[in-house]
N, C-alpha and C. Protein backbone atom coordinates (compact mmCIF):
# COMPACT_ATOMS: atom_id res chain seq x y z
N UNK A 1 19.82 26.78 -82.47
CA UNK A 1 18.61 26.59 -81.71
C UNK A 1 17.44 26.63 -82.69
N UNK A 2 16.64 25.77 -82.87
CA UNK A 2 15.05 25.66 -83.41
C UNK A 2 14.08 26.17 -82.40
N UNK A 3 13.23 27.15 -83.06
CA UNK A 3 12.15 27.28 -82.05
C UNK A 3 11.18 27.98 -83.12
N UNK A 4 10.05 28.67 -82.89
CA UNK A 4 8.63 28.89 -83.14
C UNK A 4 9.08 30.48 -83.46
N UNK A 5 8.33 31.43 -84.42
CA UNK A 5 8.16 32.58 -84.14
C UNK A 5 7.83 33.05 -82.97
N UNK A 6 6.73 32.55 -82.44
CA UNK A 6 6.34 33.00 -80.98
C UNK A 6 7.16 33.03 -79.98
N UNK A 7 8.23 32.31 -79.74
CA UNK A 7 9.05 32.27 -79.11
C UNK A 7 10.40 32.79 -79.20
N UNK A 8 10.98 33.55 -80.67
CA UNK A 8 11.96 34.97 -80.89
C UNK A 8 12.01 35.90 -80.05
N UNK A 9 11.67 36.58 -79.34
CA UNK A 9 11.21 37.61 -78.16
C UNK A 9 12.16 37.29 -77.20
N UNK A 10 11.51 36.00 -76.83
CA UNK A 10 12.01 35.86 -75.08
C UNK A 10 13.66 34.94 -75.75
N UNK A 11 13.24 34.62 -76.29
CA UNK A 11 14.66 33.17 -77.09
C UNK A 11 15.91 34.26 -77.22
N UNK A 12 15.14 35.44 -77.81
CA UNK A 12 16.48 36.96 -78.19
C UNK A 12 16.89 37.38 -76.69
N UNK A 13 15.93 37.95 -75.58
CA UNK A 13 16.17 38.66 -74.72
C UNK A 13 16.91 37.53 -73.36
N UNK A 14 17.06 36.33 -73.58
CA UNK A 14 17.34 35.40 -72.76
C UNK A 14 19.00 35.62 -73.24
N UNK A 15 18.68 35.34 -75.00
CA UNK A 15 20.44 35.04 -74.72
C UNK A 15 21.35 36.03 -74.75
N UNK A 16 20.20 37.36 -75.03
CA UNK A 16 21.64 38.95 -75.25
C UNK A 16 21.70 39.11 -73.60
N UNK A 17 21.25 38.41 -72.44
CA UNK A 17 21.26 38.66 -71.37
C UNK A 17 22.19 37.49 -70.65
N UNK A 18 22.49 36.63 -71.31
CA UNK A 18 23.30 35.94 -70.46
C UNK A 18 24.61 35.29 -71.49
N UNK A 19 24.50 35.82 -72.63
CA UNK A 19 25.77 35.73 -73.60
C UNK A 19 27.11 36.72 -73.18
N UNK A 20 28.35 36.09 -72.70
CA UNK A 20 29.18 36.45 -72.12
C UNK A 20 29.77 37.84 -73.76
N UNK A 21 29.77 37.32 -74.93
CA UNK A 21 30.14 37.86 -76.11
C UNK A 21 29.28 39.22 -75.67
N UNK A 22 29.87 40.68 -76.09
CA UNK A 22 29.47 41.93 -76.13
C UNK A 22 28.03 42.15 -77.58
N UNK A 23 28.60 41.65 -78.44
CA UNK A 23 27.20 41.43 -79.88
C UNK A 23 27.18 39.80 -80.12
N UNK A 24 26.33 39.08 -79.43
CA UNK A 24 26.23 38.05 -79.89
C UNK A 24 25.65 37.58 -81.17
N UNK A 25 26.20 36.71 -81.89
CA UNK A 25 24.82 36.41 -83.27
C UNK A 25 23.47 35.61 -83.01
N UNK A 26 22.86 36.27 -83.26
CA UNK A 26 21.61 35.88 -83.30
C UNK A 26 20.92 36.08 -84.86
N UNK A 27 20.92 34.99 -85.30
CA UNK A 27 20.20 34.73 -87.32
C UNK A 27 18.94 34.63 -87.34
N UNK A 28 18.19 34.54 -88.03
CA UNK A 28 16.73 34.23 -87.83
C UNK A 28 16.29 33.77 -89.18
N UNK A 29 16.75 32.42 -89.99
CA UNK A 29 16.63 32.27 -91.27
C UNK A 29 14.73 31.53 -91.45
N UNK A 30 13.97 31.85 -92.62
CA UNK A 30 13.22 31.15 -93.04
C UNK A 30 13.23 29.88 -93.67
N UNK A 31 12.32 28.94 -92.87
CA UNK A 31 12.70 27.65 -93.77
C UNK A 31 11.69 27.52 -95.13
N UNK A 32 12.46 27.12 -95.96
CA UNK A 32 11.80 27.10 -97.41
C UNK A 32 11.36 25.85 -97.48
N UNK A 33 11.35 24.93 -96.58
CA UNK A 33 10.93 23.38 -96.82
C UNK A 33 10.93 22.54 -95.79
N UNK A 34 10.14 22.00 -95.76
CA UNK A 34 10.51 20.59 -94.05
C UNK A 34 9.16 19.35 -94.50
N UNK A 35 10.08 18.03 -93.55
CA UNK A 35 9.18 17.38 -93.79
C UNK A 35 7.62 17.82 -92.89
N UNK A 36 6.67 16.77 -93.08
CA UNK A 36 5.34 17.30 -92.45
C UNK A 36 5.82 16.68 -90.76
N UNK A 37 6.17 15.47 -91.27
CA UNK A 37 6.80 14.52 -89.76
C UNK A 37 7.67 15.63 -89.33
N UNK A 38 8.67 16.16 -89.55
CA UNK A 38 10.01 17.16 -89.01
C UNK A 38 8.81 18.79 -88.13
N UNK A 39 8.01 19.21 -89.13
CA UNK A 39 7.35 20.23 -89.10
C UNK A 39 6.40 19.75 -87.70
N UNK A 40 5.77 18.87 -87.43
CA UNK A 40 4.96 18.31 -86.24
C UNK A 40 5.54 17.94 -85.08
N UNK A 41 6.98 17.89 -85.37
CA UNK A 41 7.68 17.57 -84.28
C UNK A 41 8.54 18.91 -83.52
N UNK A 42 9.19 20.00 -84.85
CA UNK A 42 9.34 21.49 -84.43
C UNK A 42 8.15 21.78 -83.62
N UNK A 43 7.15 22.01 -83.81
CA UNK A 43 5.96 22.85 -83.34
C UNK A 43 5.47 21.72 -81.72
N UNK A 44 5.80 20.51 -81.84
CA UNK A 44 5.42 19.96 -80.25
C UNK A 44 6.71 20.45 -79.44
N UNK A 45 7.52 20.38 -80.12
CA UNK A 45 9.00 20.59 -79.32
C UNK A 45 9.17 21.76 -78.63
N UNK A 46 9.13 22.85 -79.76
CA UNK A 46 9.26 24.03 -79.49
C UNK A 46 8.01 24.69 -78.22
N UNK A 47 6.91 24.19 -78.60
CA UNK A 47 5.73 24.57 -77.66
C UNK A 47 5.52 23.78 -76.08
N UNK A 48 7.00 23.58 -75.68
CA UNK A 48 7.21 22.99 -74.21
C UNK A 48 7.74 23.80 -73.50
């Protein structure tokens, strides 16, 4: 799943609440690079 910092919170508490798995994984890696086109399209996407 791609999404926004702002949106970690509810993105975490949505899926430890309806993930059938007892510890689900949940990663949270930093991206070290993106295009500007890729980067404008995360941030419209994610902010729906």
């Amino acid at each position: 799943i791609k999404t926004v910092d702002d949106n970690l919170h509810d993105l975490r508490e949505a899926l430890f609440a309806r993930h059938p798995y007892e510890v689900p994984e949940f990663v949270v890696l930093p991206i070290a690079s993106m295009s500007d086109a890729y980067g404008a399209w995360l941030l419209e996407s994610a902010s729906r």
